[in-house]
PDB file of N, CA and C in Angstrom:
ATOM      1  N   UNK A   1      16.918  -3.444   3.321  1.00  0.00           N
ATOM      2  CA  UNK A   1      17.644  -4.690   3.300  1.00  0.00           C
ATOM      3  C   UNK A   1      18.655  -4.654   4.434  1.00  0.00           C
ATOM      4  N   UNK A   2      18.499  -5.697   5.164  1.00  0.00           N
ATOM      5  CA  UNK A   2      19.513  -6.116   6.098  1.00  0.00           C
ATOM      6  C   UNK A   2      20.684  -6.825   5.968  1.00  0.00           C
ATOM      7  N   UNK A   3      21.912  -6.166   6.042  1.00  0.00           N
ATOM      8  CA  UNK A   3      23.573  -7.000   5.140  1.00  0.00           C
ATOM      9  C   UNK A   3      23.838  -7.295   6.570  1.00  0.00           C
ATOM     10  N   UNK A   4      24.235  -8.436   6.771  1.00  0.00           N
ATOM     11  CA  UNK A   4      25.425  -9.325   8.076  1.00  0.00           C
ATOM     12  C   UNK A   4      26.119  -9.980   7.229  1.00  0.00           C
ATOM     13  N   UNK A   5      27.483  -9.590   7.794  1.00  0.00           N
ATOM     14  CA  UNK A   5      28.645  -9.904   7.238  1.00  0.00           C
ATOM     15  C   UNK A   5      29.011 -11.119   8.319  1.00  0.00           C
ATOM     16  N   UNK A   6      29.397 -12.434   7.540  1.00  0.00           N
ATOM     17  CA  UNK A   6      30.164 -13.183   9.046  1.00  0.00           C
ATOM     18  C   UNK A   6      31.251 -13.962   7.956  1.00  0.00           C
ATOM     19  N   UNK A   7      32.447 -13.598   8.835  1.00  0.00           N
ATOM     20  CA  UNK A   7      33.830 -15.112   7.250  1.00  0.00           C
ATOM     21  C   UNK A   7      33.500 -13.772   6.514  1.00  0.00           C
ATOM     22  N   UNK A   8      33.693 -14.889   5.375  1.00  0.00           N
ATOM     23  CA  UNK A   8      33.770 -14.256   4.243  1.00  0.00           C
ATOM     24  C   UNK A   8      32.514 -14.238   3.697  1.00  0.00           C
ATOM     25  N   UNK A   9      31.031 -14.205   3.999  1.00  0.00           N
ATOM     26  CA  UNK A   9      29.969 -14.349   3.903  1.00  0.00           C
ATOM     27  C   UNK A   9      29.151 -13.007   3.764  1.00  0.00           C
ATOM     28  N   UNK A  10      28.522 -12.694   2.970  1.00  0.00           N
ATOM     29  CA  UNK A  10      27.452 -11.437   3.095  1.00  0.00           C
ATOM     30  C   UNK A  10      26.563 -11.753   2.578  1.00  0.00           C
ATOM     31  N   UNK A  11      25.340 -11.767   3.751  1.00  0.00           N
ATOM     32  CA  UNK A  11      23.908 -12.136   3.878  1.00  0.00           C
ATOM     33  C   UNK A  11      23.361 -11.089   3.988  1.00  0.00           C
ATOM     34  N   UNK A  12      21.973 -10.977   2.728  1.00  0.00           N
ATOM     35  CA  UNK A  12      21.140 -10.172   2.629  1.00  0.00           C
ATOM     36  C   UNK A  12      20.174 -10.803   3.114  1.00  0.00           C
ATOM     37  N   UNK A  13      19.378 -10.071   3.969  1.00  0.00           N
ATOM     38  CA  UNK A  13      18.191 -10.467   4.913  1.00  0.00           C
ATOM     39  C   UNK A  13      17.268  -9.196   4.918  1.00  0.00           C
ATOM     40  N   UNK A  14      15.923  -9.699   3.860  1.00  0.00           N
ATOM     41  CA  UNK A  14      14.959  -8.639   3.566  1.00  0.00           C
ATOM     42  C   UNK A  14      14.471  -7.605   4.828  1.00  0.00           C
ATOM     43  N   UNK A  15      14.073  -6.522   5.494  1.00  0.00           N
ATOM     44  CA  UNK A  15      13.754  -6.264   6.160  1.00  0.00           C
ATOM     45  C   UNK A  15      12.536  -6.510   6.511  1.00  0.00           C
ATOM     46  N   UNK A  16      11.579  -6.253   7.980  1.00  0.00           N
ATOM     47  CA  UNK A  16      10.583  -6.399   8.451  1.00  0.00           C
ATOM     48  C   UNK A  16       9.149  -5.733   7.189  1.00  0.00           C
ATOM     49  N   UNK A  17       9.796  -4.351   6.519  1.00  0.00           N
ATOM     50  CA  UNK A  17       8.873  -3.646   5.539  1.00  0.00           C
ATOM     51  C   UNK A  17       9.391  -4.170   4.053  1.00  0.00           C
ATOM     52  N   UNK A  18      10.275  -4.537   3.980  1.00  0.00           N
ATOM     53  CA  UNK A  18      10.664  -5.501   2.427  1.00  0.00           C
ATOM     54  C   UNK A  18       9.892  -6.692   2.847  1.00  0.00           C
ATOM     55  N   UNK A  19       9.516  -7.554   4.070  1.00  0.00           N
ATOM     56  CA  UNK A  19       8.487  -8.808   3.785  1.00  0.00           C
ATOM     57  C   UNK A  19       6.887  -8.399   3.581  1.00  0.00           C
ATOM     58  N   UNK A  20       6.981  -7.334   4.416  1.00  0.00           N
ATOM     59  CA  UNK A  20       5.306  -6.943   4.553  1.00  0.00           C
ATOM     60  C   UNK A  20       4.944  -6.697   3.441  1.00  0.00           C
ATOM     61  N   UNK A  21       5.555  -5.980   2.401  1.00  0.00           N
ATOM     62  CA  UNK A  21       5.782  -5.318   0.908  1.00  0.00           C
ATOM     63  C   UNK A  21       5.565  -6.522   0.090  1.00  0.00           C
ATOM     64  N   UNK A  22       6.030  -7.537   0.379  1.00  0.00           N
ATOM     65  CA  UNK A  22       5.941  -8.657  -0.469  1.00  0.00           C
ATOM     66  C   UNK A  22       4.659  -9.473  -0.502  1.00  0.00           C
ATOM     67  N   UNK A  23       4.563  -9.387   1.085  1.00  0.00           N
ATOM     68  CA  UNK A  23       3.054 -10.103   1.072  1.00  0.00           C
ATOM     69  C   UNK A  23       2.149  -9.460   0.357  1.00  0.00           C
ATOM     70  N   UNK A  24       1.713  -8.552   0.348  1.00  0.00           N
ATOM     71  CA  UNK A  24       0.950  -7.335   0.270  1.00  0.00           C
ATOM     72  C   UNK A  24       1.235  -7.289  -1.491  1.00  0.00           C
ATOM     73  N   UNK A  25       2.324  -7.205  -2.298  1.00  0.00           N
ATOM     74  CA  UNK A  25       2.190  -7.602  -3.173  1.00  0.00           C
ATOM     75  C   UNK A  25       2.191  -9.119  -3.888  1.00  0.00           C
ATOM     76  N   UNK A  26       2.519 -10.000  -3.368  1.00  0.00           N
ATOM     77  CA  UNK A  26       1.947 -11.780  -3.565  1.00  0.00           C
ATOM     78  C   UNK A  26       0.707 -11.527  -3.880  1.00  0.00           C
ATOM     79  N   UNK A  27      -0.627 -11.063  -2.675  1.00  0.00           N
ATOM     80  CA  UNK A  27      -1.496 -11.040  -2.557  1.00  0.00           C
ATOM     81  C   UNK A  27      -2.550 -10.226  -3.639  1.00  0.00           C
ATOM     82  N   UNK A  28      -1.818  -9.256  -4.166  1.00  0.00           N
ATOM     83  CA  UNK A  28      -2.617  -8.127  -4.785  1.00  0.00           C
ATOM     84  C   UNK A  28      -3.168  -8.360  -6.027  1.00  0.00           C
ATOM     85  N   UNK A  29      -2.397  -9.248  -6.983  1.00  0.00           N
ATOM     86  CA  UNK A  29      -2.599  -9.354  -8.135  1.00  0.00           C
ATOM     87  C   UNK A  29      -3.696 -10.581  -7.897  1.00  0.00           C
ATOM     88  N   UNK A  30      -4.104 -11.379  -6.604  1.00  0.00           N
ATOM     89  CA  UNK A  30      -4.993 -12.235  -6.374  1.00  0.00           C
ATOM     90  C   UNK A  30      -6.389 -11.642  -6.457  1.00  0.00           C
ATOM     91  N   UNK A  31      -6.373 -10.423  -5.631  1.00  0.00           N
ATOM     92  CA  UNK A  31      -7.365  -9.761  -4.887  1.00  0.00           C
ATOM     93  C   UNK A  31      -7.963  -8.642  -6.199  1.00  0.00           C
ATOM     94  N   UNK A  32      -7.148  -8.285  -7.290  1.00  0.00           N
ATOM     95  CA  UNK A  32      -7.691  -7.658  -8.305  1.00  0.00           C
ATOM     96  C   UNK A  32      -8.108  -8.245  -8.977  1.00  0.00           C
ATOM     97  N   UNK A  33      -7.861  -9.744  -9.488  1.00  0.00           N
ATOM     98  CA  UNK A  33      -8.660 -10.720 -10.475  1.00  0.00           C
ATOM     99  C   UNK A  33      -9.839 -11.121  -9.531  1.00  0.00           C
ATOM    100  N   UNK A  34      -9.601 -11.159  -8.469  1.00  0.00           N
ATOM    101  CA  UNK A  34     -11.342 -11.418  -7.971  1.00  0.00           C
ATOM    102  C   UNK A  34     -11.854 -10.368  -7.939  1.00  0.00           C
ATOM    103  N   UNK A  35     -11.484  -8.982  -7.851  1.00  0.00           N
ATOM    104  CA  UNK A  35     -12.659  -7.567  -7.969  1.00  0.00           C
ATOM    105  C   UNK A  35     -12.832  -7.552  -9.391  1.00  0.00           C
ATOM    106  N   UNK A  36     -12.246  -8.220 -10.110  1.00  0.00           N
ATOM    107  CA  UNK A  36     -12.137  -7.701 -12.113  1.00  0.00           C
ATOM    108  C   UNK A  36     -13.418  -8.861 -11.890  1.00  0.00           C
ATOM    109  N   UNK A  37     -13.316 -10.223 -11.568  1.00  0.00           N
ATOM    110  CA  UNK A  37     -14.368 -11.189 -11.890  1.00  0.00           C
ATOM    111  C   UNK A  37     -16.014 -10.707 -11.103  1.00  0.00           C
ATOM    112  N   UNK A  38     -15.771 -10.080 -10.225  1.00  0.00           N
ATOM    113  CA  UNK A  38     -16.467  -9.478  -9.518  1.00  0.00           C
ATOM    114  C   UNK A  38     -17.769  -8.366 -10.275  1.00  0.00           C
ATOM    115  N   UNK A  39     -16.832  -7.410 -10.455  1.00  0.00           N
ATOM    116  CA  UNK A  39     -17.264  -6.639 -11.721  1.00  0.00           C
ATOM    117  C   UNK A  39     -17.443  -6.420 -12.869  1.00  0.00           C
ATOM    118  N   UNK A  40     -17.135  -7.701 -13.436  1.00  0.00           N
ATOM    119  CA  UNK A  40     -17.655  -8.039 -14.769  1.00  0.00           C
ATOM    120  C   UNK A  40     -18.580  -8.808 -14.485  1.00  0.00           C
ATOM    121  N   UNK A  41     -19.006  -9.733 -13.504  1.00  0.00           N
ATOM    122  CA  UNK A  41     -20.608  -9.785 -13.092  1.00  0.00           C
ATOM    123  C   UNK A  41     -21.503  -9.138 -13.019  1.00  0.00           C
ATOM    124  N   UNK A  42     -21.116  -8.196 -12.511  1.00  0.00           N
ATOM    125  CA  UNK A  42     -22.120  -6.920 -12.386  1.00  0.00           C
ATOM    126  C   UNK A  42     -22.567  -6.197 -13.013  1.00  0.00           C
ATOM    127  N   UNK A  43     -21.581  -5.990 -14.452  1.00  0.00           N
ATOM    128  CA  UNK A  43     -21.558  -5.115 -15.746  1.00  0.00           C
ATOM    129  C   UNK A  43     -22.436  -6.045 -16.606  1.00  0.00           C
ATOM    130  N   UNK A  44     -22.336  -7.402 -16.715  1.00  0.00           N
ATOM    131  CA  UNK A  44     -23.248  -8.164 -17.407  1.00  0.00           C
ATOM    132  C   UNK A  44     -24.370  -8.287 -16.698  1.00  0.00           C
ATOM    133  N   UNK A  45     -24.744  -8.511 -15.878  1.00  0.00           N
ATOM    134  CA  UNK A  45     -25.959  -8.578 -15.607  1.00  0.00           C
ATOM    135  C   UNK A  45     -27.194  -7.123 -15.636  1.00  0.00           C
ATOM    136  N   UNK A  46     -26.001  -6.092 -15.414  1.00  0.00           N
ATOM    137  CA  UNK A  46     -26.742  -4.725 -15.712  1.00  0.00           C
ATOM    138  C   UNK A  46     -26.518  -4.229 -17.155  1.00  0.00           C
ATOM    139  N   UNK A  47     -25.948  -5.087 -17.952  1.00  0.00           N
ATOM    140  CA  UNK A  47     -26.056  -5.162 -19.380  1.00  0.00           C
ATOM    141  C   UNK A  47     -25.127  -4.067 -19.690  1.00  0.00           C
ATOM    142  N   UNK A  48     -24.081  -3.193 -19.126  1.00  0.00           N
ATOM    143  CA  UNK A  48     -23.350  -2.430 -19.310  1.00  0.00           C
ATOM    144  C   UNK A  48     -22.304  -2.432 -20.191  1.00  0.00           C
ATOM    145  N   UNK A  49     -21.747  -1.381 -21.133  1.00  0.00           N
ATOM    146  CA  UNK A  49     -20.482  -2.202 -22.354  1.00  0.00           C
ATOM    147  C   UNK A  49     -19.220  -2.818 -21.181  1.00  0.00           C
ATOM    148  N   UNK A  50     -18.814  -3.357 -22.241  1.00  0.00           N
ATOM    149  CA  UNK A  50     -17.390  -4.452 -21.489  1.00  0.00           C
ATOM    150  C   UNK A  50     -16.307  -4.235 -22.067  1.00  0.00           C
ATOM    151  N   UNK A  51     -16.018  -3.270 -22.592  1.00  0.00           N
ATOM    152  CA  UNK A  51     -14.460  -3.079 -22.969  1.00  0.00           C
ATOM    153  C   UNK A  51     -14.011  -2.374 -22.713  1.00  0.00           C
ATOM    154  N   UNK A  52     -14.236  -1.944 -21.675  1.00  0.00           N
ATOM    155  CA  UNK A  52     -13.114  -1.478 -20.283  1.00  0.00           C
ATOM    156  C   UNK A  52     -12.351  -3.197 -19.704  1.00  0.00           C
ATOM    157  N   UNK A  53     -13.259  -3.731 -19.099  1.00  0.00           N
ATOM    158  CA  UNK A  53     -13.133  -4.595 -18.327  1.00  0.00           C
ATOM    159  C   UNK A  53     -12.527  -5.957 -19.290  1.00  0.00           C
ATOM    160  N   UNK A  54     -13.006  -5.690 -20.082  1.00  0.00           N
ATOM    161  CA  UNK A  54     -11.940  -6.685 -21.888  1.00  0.00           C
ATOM    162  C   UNK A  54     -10.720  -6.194 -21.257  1.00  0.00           C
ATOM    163  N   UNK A  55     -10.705  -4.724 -21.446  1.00  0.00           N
ATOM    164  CA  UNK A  55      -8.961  -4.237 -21.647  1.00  0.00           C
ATOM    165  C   UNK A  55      -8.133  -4.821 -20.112  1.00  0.00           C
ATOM    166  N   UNK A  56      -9.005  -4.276 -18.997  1.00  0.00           N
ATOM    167  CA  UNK A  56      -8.692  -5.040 -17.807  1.00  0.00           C
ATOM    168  C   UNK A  56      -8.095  -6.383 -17.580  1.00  0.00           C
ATOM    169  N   UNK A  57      -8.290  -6.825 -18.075  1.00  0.00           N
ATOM    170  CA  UNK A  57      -8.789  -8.640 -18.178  1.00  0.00           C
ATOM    171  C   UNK A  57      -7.014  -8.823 -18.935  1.00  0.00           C
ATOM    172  N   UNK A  58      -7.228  -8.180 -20.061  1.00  0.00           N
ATOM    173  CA  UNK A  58      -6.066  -8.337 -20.676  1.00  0.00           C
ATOM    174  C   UNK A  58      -4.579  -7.831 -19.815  1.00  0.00           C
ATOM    175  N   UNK A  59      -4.677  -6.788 -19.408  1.00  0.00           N
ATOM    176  CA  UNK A  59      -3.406  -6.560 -18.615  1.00  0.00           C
ATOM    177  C   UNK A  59      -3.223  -7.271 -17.822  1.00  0.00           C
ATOM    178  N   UNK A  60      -4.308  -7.858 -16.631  1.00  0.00           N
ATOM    179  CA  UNK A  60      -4.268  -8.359 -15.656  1.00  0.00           C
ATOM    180  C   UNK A  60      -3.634  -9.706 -16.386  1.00  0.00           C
ATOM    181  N   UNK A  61      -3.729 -10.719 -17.142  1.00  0.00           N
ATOM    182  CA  UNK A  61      -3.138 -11.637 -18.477  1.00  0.00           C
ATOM    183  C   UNK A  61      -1.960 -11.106 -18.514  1.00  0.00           C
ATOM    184  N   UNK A  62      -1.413 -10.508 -18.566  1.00  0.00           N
ATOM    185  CA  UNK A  62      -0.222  -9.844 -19.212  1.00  0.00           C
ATOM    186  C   UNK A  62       1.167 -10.267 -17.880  1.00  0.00           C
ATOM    187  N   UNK A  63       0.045  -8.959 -16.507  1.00  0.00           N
ATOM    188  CA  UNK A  63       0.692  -9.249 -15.289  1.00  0.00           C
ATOM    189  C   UNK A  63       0.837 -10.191 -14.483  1.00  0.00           C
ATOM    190  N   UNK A  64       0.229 -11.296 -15.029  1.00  0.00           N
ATOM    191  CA  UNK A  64       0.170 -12.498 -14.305  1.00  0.00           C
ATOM    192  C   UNK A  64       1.302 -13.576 -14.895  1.00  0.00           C
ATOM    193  N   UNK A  65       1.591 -13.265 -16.450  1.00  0.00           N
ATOM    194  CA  UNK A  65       2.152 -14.050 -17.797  1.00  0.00           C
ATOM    195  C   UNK A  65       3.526 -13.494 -16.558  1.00  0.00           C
ATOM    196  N   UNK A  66       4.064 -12.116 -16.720  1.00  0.00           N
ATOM    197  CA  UNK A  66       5.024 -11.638 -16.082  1.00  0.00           C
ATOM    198  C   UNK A  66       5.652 -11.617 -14.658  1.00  0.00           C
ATOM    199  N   UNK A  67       4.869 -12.442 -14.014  1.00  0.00           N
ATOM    200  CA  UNK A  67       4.843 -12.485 -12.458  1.00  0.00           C
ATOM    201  C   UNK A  67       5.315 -14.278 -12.085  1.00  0.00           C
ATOM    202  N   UNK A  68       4.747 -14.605 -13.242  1.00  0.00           N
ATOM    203  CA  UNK A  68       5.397 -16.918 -13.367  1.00  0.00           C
ATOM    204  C   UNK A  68       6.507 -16.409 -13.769  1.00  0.00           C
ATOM    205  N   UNK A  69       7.195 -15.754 -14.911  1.00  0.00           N
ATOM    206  CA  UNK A  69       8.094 -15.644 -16.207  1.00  0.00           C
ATOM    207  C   UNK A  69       9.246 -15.251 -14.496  1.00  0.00           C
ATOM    208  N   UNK A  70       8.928 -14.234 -13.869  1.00  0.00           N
ATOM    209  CA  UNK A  70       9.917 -13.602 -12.711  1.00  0.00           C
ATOM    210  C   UNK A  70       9.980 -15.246 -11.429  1.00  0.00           C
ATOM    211  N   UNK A  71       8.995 -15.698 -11.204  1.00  0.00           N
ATOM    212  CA  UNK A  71       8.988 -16.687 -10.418  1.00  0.00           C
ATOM    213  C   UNK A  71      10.008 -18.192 -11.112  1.00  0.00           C
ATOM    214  N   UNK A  72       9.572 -17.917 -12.401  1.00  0.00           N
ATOM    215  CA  UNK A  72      10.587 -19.256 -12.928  1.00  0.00           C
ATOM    216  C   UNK A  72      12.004 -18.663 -12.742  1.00  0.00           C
ATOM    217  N   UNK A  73      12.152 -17.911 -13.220  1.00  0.00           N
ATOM    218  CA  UNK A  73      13.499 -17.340 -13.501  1.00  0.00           C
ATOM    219  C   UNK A  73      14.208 -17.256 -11.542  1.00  0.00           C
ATOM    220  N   UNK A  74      13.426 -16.979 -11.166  1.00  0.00           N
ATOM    221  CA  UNK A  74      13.997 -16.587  -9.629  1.00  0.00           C
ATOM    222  C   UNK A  74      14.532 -18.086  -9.235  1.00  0.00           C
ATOM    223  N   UNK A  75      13.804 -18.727  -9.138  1.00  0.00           N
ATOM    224  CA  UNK A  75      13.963 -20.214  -9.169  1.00  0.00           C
ATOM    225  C   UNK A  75      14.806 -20.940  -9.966  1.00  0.00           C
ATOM    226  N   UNK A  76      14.850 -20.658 -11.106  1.00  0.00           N
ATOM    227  CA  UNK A  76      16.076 -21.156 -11.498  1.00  0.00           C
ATOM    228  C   UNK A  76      17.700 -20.857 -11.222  1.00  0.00           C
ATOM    229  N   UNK A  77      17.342 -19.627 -10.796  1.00  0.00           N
ATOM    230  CA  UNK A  77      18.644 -19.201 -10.086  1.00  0.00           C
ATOM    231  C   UNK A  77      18.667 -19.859  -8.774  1.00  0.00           C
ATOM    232  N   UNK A  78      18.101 -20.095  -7.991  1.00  0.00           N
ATOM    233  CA  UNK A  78      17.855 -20.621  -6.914  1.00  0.00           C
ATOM    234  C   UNK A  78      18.517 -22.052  -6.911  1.00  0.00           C
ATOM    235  N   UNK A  79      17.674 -22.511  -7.644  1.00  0.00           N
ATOM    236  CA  UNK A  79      18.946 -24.079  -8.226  1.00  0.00           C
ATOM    237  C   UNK A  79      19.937 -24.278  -8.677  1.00  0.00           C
ATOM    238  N   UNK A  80      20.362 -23.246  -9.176  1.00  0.00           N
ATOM    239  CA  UNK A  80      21.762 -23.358  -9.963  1.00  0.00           C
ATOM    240  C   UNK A  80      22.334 -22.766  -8.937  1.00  0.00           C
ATOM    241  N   UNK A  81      22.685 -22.231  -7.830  1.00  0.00           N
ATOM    242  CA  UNK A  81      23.053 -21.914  -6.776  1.00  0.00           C
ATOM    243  C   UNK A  81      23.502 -20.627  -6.297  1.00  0.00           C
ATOM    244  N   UNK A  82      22.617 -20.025  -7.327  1.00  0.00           N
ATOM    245  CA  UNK A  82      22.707 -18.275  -6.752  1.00  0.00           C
ATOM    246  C   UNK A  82      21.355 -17.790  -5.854  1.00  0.00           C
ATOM    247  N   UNK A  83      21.924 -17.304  -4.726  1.00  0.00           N
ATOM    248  CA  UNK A  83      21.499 -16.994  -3.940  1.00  0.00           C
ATOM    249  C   UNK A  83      21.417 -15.887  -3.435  1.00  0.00           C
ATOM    250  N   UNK A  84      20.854 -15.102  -1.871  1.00  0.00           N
ATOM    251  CA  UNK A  84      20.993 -13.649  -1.693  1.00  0.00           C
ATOM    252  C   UNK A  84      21.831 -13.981  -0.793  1.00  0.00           C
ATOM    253  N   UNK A  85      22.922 -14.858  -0.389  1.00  0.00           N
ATOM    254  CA  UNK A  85      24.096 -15.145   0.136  1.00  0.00           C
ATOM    255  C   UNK A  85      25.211 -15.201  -0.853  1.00  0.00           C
ATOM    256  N   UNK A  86      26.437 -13.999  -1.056  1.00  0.00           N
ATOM    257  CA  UNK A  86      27.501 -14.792  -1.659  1.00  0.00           C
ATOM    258  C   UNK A  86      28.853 -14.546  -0.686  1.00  0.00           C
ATOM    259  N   UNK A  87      29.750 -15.156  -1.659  1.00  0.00           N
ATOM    260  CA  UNK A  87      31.352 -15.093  -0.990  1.00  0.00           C
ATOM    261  C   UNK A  87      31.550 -13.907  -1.471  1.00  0.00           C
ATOM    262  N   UNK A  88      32.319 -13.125  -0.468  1.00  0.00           N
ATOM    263  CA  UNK A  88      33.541 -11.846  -0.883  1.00  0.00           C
ATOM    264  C   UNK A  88      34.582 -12.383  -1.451  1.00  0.00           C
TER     265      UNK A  88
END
């Protein structure tokens, strides 16, 4: 994290590897529900058991329930006017 101080102002400004980190996780929980949908194609059609990929299914549910729940909440702070800028 990058702190600049200016006034009475201290601005946090994510670094170059705190954004890459972010993308990279935005992206991930995308890219595992398409390998989970992926491979539960594959398991059904080769008639293989499915409750691995049940249990899968379910966390991935879980981490997704928990990933809006962090996005609302971030956002609501966001509107009410807390920010990664405050006053000293």
């Amino acid at each position: 994290m990058i702190v600049r101080q200016q006034g009475g102002l201290t601005e946090f400004i994510p670094s170059p590897r705190e954004k890459r980190d972010g993308v990279i996780r935005d992206n991930a929980l995308e890219l595992m529900a398409n390998l989970d949908a992926r491979l539960q194609r594959i398991e059904m059609e080769l008639d293989l058991p499915s409750e691995e990929a049940a249990a899968f299914t379910e966390i991935m549910k879980r981490i997704q329930q928990e990933e809006t729940e962090t996005r609302r909440i971030n956002r609501k702070l966001l509107d009410s006017g807390v920010s990664h800028t405050e006053r000293i």
